[in-house]
PDB file of N, CA and C in Angstrom:
ATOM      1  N   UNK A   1       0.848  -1.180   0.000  1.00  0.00           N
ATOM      2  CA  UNK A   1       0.000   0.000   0.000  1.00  0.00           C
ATOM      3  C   UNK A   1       0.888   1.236   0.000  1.00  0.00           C
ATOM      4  N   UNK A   2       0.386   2.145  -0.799  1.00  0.00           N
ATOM      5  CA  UNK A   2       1.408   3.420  -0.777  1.00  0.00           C
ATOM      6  C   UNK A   2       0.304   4.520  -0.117  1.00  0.00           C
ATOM      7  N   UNK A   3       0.663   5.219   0.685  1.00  0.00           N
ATOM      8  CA  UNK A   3       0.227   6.076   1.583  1.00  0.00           C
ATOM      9  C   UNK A   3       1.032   7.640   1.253  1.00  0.00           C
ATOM     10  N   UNK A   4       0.110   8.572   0.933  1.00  0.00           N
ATOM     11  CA  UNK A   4       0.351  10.128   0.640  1.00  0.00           C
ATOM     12  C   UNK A   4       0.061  10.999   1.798  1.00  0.00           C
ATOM     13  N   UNK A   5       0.437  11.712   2.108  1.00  0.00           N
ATOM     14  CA  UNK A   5       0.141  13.007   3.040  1.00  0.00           C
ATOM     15  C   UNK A   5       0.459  14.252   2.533  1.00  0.00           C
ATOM     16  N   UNK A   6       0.062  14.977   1.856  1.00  0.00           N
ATOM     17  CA  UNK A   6      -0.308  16.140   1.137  1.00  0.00           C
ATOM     18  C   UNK A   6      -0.549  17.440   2.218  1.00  0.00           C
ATOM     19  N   UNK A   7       0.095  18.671   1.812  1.00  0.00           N
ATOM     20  CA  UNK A   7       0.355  19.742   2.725  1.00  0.00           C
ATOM     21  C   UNK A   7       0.041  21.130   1.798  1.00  0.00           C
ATOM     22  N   UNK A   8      -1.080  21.413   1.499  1.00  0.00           N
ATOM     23  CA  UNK A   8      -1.064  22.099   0.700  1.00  0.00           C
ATOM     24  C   UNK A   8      -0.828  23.680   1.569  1.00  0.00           C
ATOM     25  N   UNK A   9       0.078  24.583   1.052  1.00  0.00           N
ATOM     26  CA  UNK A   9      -0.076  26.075   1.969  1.00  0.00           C
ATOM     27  C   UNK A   9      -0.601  26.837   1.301  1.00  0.00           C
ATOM     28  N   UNK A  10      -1.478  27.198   1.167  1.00  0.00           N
ATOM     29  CA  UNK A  10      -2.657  27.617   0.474  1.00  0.00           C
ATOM     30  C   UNK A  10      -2.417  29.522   0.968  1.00  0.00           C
ATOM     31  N   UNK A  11      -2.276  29.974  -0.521  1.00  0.00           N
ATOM     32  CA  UNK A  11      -2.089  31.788  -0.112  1.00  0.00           C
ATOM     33  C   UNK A  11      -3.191  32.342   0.670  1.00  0.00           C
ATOM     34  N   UNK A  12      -2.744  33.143   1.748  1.00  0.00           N
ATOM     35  CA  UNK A  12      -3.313  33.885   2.965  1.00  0.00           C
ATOM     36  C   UNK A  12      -5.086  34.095   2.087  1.00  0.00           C
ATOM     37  N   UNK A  13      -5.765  33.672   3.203  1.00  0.00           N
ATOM     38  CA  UNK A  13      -7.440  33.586   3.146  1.00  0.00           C
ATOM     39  C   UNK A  13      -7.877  32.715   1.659  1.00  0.00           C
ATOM     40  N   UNK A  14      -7.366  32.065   1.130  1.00  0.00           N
ATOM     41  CA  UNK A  14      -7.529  31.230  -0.148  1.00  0.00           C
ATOM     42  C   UNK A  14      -7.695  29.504  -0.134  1.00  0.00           C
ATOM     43  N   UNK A  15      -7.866  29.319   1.208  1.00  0.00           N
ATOM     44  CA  UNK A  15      -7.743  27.609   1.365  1.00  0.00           C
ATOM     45  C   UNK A  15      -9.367  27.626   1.005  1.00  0.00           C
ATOM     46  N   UNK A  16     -10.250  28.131   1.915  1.00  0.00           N
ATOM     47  CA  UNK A  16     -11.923  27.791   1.396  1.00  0.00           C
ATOM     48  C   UNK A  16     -11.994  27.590  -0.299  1.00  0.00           C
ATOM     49  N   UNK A  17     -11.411  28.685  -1.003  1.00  0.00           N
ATOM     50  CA  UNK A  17     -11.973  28.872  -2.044  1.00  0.00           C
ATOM     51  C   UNK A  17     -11.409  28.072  -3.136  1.00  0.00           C
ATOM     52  N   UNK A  18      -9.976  27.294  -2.406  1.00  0.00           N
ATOM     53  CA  UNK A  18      -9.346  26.291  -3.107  1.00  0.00           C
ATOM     54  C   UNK A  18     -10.033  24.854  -3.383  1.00  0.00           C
ATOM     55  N   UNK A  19     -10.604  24.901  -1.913  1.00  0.00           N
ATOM     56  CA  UNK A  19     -11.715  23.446  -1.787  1.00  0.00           C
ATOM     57  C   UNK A  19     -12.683  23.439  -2.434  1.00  0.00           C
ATOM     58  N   UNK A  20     -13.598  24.716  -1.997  1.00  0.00           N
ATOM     59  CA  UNK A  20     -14.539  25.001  -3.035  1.00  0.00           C
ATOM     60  C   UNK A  20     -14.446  24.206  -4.816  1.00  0.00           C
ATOM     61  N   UNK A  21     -13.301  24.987  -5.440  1.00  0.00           N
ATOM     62  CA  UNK A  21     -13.300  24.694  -6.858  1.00  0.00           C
ATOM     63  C   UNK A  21     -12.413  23.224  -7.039  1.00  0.00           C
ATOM     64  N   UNK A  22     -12.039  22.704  -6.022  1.00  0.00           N
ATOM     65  CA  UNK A  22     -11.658  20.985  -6.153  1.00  0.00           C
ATOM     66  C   UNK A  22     -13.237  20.600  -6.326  1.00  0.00           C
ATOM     67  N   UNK A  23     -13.943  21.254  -5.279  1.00  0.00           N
ATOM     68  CA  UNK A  23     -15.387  20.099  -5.103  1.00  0.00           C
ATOM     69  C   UNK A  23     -16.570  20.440  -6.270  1.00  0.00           C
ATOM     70  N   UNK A  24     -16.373  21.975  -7.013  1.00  0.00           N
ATOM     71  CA  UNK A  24     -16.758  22.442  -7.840  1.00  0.00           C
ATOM     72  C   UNK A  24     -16.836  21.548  -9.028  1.00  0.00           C
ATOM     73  N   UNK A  25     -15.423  21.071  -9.608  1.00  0.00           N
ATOM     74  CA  UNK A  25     -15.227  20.540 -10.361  1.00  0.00           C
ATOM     75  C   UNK A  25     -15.106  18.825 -10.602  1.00  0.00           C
ATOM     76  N   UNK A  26     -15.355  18.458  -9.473  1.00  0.00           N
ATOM     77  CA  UNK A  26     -14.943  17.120  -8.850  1.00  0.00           C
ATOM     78  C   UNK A  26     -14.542  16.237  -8.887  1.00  0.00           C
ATOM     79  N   UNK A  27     -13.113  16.786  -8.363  1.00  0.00           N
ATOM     80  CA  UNK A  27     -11.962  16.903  -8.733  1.00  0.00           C
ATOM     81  C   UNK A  27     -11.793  15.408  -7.606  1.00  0.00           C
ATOM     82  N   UNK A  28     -12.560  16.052  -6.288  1.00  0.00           N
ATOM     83  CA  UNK A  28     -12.389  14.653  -4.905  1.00  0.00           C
ATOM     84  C   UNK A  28     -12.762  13.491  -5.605  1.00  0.00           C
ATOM     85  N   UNK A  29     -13.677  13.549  -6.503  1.00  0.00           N
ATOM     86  CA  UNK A  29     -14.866  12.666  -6.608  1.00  0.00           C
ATOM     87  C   UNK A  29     -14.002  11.718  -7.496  1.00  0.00           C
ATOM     88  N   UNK A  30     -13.752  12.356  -8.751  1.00  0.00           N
ATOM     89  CA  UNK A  30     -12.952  11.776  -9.554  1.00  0.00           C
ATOM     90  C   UNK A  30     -11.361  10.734  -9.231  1.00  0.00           C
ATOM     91  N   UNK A  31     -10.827  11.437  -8.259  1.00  0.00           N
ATOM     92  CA  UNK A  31      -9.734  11.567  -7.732  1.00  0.00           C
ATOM     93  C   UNK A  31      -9.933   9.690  -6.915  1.00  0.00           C
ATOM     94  N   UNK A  32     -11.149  10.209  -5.878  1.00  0.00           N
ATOM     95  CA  UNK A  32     -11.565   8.584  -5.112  1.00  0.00           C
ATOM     96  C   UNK A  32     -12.024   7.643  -5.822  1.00  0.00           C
ATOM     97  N   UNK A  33     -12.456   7.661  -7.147  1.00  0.00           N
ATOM     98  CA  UNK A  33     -13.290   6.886  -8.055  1.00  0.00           C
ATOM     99  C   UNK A  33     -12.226   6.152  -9.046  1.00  0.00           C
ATOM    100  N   UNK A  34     -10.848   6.421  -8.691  1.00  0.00           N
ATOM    101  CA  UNK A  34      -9.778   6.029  -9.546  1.00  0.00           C
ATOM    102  C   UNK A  34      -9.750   4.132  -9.038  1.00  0.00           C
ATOM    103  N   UNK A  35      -9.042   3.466 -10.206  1.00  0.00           N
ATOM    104  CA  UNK A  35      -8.900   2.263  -9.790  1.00  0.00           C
ATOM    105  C   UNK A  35      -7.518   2.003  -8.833  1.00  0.00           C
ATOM    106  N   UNK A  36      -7.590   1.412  -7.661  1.00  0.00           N
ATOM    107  CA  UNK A  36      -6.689   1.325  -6.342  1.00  0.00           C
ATOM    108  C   UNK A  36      -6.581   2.416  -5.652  1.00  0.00           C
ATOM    109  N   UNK A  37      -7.789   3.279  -5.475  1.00  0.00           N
ATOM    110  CA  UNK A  37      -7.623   4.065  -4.494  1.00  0.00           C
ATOM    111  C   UNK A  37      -8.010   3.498  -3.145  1.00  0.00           C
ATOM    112  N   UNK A  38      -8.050   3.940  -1.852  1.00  0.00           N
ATOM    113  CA  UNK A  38      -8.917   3.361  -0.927  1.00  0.00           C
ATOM    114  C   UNK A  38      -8.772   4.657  -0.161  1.00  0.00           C
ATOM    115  N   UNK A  39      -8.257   5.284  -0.199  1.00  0.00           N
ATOM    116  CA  UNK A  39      -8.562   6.678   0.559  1.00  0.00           C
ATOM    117  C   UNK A  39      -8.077   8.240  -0.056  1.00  0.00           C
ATOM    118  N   UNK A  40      -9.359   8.746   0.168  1.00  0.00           N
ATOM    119  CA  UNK A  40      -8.763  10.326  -0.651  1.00  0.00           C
ATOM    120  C   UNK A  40      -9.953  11.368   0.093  1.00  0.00           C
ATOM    121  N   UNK A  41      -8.999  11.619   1.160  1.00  0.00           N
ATOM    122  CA  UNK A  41      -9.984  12.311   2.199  1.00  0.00           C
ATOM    123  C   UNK A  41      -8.855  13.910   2.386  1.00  0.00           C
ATOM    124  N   UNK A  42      -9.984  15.194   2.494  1.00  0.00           N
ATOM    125  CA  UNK A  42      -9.342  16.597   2.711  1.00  0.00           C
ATOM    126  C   UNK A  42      -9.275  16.860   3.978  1.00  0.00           C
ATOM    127  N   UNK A  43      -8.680  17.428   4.653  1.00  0.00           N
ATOM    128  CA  UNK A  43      -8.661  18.004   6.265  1.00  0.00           C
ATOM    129  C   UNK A  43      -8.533  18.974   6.453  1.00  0.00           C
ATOM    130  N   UNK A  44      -8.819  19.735   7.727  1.00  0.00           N
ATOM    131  CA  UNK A  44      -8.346  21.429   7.982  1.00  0.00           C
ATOM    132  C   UNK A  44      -7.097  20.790   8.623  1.00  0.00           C
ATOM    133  N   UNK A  45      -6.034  21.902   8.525  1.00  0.00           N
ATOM    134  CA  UNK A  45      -5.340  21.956   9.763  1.00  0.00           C
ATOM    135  C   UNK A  45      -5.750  23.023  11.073  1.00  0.00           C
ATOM    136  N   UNK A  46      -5.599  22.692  12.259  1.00  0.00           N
ATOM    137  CA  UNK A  46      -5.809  23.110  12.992  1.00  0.00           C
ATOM    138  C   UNK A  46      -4.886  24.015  13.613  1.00  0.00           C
ATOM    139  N   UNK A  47      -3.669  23.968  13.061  1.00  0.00           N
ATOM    140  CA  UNK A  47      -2.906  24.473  13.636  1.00  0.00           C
ATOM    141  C   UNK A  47      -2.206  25.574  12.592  1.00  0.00           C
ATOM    142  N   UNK A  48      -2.634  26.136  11.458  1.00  0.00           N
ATOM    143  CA  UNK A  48      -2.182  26.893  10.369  1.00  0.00           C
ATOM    144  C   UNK A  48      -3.602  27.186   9.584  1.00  0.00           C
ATOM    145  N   UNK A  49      -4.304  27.767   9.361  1.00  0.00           N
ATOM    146  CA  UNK A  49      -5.425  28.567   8.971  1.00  0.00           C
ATOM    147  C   UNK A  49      -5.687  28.386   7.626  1.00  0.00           C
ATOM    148  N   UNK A  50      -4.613  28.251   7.268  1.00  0.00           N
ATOM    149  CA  UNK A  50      -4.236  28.281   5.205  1.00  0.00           C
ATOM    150  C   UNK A  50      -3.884  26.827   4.780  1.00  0.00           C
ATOM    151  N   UNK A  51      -3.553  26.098   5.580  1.00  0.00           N
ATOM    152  CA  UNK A  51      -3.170  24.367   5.154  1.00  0.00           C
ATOM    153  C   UNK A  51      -4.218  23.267   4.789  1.00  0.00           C
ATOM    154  N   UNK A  52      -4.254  23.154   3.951  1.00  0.00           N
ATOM    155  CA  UNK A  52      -5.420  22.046   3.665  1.00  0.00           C
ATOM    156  C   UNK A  52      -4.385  20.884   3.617  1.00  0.00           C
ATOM    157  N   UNK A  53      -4.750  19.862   4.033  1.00  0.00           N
ATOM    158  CA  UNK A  53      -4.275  18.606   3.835  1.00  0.00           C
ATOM    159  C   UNK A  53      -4.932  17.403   3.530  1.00  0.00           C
ATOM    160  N   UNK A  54      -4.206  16.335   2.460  1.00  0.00           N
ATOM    161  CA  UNK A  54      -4.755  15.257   1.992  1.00  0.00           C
ATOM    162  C   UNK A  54      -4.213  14.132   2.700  1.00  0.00           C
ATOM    163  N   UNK A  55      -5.009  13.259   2.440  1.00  0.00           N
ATOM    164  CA  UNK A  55      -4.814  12.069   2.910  1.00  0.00           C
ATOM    165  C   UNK A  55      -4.660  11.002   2.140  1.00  0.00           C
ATOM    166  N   UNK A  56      -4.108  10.379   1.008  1.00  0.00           N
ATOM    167  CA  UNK A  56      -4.433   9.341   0.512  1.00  0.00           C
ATOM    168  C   UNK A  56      -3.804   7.924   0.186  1.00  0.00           C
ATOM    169  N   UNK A  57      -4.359   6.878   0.011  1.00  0.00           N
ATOM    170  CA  UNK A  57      -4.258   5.531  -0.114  1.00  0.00           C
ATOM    171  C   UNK A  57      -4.443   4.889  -0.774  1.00  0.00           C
ATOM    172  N   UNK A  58      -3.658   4.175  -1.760  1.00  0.00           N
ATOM    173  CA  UNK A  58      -3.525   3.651  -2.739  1.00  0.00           C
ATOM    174  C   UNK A  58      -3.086   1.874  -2.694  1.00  0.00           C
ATOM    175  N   UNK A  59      -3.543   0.949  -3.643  1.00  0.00           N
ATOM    176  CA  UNK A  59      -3.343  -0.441  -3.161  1.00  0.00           C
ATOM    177  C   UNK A  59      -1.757  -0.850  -3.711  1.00  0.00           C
ATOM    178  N   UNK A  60      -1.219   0.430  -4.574  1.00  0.00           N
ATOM    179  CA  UNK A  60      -0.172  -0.089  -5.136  1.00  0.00           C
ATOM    180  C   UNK A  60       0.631   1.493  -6.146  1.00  0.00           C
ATOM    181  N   UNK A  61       2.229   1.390  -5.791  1.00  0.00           N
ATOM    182  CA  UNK A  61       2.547   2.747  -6.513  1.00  0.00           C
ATOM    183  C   UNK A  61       2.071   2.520  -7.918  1.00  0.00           C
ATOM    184  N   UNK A  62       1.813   1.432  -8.675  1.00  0.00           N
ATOM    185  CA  UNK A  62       1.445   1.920  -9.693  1.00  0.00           C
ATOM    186  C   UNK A  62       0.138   2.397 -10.352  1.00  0.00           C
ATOM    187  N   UNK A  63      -0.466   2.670  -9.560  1.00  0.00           N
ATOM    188  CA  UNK A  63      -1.719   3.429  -8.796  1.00  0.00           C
ATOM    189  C   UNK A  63      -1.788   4.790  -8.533  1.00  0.00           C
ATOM    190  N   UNK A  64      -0.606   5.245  -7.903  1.00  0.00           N
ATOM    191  CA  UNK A  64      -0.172   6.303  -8.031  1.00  0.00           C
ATOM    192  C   UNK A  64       0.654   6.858  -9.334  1.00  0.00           C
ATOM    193  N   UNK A  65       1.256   6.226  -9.687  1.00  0.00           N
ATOM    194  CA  UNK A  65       1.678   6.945 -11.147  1.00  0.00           C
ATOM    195  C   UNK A  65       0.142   6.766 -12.130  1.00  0.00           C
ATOM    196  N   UNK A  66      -0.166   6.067 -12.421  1.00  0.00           N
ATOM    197  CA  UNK A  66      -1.424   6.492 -12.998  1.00  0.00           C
ATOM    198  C   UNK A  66      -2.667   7.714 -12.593  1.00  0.00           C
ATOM    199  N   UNK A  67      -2.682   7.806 -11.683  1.00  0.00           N
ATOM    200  CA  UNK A  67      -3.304   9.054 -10.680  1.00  0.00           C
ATOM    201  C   UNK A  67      -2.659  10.416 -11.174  1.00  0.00           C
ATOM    202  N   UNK A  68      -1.191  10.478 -11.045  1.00  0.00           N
ATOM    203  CA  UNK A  68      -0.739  11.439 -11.920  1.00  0.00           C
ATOM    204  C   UNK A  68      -0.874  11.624 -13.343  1.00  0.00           C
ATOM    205  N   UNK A  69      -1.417  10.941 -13.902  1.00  0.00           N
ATOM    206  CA  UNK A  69      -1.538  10.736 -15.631  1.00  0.00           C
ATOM    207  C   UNK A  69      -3.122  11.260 -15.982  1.00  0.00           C
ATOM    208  N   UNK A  70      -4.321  11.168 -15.174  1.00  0.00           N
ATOM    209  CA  UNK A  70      -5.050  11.597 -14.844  1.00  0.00           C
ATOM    210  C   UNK A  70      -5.438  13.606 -15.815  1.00  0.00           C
ATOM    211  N   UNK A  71      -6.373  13.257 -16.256  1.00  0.00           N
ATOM    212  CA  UNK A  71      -6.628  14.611 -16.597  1.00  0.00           C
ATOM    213  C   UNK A  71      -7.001  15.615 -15.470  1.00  0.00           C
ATOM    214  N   UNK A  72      -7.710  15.191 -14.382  1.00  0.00           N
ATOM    215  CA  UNK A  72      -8.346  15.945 -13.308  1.00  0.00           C
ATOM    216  C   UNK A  72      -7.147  16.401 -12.599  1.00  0.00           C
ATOM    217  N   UNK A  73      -6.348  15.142 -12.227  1.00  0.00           N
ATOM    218  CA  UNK A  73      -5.186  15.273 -11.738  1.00  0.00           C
ATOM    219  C   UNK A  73      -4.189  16.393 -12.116  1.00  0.00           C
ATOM    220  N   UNK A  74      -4.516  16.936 -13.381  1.00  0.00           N
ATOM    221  CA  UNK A  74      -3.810  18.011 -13.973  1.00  0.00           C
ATOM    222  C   UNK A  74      -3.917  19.252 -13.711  1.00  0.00           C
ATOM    223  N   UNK A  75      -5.353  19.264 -13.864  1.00  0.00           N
ATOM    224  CA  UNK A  75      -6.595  20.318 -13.899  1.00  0.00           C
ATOM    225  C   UNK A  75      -6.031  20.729 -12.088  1.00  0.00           C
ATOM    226  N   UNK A  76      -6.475  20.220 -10.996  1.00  0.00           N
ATOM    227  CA  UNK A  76      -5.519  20.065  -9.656  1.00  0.00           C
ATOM    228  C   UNK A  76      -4.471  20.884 -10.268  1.00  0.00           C
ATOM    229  N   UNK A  77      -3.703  20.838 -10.786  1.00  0.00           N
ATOM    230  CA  UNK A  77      -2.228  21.210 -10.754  1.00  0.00           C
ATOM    231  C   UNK A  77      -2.364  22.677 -11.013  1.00  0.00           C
ATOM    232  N   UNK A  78      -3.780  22.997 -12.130  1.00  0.00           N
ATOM    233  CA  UNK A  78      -4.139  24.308 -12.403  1.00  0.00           C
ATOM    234  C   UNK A  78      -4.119  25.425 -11.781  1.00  0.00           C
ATOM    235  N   UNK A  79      -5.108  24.271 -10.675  1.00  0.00           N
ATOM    236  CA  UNK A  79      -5.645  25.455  -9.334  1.00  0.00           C
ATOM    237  C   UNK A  79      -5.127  25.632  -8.969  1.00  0.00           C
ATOM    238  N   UNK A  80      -4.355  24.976  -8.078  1.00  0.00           N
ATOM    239  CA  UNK A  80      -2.958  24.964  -7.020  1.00  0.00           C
ATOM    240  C   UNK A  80      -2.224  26.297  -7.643  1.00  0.00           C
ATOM    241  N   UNK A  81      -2.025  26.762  -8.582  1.00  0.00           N
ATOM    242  CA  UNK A  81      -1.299  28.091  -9.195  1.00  0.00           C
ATOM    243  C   UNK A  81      -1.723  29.173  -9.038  1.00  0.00           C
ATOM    244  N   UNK A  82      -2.898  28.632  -8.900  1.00  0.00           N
ATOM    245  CA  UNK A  82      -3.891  29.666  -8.464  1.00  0.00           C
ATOM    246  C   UNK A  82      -4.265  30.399  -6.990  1.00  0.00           C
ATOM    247  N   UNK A  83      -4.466  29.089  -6.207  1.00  0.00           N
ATOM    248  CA  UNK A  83      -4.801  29.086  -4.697  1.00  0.00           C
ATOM    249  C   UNK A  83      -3.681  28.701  -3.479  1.00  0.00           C
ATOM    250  N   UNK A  84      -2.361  28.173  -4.395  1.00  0.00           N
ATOM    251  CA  UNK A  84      -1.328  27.512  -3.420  1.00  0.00           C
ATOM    252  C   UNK A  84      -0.172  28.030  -3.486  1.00  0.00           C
ATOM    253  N   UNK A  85       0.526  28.341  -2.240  1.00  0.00           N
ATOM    254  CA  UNK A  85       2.006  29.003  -2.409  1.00  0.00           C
ATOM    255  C   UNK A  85       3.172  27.695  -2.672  1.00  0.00           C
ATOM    256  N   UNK A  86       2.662  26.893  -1.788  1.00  0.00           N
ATOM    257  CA  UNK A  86       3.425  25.250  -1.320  1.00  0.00           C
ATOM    258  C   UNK A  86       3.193  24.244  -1.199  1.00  0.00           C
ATOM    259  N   UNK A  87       3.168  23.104  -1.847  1.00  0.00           N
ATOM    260  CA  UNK A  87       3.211  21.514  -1.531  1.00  0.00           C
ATOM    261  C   UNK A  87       4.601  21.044  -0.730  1.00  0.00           C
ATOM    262  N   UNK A  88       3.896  20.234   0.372  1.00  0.00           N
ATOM    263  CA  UNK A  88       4.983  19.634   0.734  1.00  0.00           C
ATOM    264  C   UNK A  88       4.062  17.826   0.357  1.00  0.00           C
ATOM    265  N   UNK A  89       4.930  17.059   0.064  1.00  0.00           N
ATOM    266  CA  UNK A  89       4.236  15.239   0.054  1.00  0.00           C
ATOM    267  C   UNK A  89       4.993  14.470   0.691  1.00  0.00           C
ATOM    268  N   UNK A  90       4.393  13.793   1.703  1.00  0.00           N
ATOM    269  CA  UNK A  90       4.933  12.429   2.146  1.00  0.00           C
ATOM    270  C   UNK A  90       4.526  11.302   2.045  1.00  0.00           C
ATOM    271  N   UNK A  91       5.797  10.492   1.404  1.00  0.00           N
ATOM    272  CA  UNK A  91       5.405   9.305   1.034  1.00  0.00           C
ATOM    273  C   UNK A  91       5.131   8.053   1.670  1.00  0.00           C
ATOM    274  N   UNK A  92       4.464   7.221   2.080  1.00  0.00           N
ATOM    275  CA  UNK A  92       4.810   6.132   2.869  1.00  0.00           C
ATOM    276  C   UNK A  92       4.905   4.779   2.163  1.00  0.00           C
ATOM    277  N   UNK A  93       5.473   3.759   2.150  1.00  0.00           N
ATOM    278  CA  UNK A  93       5.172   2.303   1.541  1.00  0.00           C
ATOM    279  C   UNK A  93       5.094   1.335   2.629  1.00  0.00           C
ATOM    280  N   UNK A  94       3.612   0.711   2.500  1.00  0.00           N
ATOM    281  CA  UNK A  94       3.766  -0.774   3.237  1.00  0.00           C
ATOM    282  C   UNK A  94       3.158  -1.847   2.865  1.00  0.00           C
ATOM    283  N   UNK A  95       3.928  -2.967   3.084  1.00  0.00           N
ATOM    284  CA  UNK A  95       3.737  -3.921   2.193  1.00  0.00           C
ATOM    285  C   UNK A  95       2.880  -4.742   2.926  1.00  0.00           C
TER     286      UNK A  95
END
């Protein structure tokens, strides 16, 4: 299983409106509906105002490289230019 943790730093007062146009476009929807996903969940942080963070779970990295190949997945990359100063990703693998 490959495991993501996603850190998005989202420019000052712009995290709502980032989620907004993920869920606008559906972007989550698409994103969880992929084949070997098992988790693709958003969070606040509680401790930074502007951080949205992901969660996701995959049955296999090559799951994840296909996820990146993804048109939505792109479209994501759009916004983020739009609404995000910073990604940070952590990777996990367990077998």
């Amino acid at each position: 299983m490959e495991a993501l943790v996603v850190t998005y730093h989202c420019k000052s007062g712009k995290r709502e409106e980032f989620v907004n146009a993920i869920r606008a476009e559906g972007i989550d929807r698409k994103c969880a509906a992929e084949k070997g996903n098992l988790r693709y969940e958003y969070a606040y942080s509680l401790e930074h105002e502007d951080d949205l963070i992901l969660l996701e779970n995959w049955e296999t990295a090559e799951n994840v490289t296909s996820h990146g190949q993804q048109a939505h997945y792109k479209r994501l990359g759009e916004l983020k230019a739009i609404y995000v100063n910073d990604t940070v990703l952590d990777r996990y693998h367990k077998d």
